[in-house]
Protein backbone atom coordinates (compact mmCIF):
# COMPACT_ATOMS: atom_id res chain seq x y z
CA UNK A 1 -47.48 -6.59 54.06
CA UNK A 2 -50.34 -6.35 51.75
CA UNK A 3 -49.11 -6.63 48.61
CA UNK A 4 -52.06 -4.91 46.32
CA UNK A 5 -51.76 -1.90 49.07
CA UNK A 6 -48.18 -1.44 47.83
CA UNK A 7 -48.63 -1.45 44.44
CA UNK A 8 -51.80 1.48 45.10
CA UNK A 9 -48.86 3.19 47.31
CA UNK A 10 -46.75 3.06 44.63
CA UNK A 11 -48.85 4.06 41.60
CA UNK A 12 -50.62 7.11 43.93
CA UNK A 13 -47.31 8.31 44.71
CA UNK A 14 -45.88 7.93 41.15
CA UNK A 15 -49.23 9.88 39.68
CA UNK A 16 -49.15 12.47 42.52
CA UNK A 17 -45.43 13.09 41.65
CA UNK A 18 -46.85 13.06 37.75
CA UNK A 19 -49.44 16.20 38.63
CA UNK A 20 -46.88 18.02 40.63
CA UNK A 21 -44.75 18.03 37.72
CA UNK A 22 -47.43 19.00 35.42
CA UNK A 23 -48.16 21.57 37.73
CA UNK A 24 -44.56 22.89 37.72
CA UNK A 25 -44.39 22.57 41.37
CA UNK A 26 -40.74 21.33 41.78
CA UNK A 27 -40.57 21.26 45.43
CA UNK A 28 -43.65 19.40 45.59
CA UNK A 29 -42.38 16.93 43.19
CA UNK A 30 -39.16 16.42 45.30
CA UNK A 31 -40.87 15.66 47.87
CA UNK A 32 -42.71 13.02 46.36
CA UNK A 33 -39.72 11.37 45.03
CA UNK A 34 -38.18 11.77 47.82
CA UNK A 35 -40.16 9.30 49.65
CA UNK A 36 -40.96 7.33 46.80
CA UNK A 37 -37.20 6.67 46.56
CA UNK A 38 -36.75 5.87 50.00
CA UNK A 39 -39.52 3.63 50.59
CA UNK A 40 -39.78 1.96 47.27
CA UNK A 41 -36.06 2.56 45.20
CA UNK A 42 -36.28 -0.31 42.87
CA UNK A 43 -39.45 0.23 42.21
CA UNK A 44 -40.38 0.52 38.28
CA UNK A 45 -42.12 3.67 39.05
CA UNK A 46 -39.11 5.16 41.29
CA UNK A 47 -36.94 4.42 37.79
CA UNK A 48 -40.09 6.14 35.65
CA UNK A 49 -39.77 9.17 37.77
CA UNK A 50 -35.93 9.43 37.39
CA UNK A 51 -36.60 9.03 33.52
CA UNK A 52 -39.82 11.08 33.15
CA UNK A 53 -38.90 13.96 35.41
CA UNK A 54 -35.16 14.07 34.72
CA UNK A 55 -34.06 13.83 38.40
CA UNK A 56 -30.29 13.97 39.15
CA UNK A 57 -28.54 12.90 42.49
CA UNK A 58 -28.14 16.97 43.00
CA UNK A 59 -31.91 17.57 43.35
CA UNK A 60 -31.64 15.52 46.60
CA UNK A 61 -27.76 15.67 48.41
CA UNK A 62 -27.36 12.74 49.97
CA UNK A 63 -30.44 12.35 51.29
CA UNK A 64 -31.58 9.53 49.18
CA UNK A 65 -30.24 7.60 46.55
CA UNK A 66 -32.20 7.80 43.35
CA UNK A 67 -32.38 4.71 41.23
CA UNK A 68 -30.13 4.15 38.35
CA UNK A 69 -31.52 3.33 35.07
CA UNK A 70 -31.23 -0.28 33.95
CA UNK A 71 -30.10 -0.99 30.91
CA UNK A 72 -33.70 -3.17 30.21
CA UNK A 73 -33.16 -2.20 26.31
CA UNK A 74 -29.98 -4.49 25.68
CA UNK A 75 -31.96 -7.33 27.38
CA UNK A 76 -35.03 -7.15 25.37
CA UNK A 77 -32.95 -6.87 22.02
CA UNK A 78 -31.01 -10.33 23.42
CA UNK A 79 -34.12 -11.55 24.41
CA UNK A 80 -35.89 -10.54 20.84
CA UNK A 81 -32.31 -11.75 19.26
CA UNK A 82 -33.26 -15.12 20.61
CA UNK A 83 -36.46 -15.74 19.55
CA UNK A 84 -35.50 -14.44 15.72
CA UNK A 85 -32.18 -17.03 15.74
CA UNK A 86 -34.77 -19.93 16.67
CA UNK A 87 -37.64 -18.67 13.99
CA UNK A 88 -34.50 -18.73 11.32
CA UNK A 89 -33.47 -21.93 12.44
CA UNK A 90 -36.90 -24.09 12.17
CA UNK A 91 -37.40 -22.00 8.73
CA UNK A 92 -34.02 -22.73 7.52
CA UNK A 93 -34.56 -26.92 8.69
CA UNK A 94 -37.55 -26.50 6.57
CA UNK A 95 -36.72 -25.19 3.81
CA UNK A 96 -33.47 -27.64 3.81
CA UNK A 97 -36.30 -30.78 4.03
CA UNK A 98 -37.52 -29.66 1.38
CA UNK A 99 -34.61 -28.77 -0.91
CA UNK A 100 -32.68 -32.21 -0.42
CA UNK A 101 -35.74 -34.27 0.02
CA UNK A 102 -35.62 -37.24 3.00
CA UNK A 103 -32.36 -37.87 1.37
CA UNK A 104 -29.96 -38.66 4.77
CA UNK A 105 -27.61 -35.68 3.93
CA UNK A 106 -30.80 -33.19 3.91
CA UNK A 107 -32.26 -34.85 7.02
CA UNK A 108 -28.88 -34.73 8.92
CA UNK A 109 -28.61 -30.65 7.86
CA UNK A 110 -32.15 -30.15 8.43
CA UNK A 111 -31.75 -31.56 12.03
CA UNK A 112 -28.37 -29.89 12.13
CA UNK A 113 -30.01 -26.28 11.38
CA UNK A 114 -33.44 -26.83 13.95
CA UNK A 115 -30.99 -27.87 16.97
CA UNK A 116 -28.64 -24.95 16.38
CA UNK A 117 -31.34 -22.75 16.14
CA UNK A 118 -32.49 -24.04 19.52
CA UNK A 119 -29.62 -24.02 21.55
CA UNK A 120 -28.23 -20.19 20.35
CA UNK A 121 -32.06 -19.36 21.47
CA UNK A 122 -31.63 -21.22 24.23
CA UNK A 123 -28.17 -19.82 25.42
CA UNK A 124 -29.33 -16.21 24.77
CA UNK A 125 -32.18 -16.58 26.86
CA UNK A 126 -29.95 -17.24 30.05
CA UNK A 127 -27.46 -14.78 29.44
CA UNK A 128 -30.64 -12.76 29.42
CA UNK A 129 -31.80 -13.70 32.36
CA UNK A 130 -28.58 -13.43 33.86
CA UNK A 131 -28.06 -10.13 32.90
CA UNK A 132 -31.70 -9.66 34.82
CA UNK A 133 -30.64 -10.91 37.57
CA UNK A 134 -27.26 -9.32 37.65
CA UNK A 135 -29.09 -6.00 37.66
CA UNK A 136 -31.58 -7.05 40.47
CA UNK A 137 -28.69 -8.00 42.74
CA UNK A 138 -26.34 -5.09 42.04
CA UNK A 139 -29.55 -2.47 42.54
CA UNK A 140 -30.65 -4.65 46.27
CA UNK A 141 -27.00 -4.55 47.32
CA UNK A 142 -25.47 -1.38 46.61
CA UNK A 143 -26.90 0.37 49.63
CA UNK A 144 -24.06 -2.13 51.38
CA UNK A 145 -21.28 -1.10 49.11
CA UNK A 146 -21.77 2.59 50.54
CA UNK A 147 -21.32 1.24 53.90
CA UNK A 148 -18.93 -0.37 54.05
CA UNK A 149 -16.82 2.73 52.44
């Protein structure tokens, strides 16, 4: 499958649905969605038109199962969380340097300070990318959970 054909599938559907919308043709627009959702459901632009267009599992039966919304925020304040914790830490090892001198105690809490920083950044960004990935698998594999019911 040609992958740059997708994403023009994707982004012609998403702006067509876009114009509909702005049009105030509602039908039109669930149409659109319609097959956007059931040829591309985890598809960034299937969860813009859920957001943008305030779709609800009623618009549609159970015809096709809309995308839920991911919770991308919490991940990109751990993620931002992370990256703060290790800018503290090399700031704090710095400024402890140069409080206490090369004395051993300041170079042990200096080093003490940096590696902490580090590994909380460190740690946050794979319970990040867990979280990611938790939220990929649960979107590709709940069509099978409403099989098997």
């Amino acid at each position: 499958m040609d992958c740059s054909n997708t994403k023009n599938n994707l982004k012609s559907l998403y702006f067509e649905a876009y114009k509909a919308h702005d049009n105030g043709d509602r039908d039109r627009l669930l149409e659109i969605c319609r097959l956007l959702f059931s040829s591309f459901p985890n598809s960034k632009e299937a969860r813009w038109a859920v957001k943008n267009f305030n779709l609800t599992a009623e618009d549609f039966g159970n015809e096709v199962r809309i995308p839920r919304q991911r919770l991308e925020t919490s991940i990109a304040v751990l993620r931002f969380m992370a990256w703060i914790d290790l800018a503290v830490g090399t700031v704090g090892a710095i400024v402890l340097l140069s409080e206490f001198g090369t004395s051993l105690p300041g170079i042990i809490w200096s080093i003490a300070v940096f590696m902490q920083g580090v590994f909380v950044c460190s740690f946050f960004l794979v319970i990040a990318s867990i979280a990611d990935n938790l939220f990929a698998i649960r979107d590709n594999t709940e069509h099978l959970r409403d099989v098997h019911k």
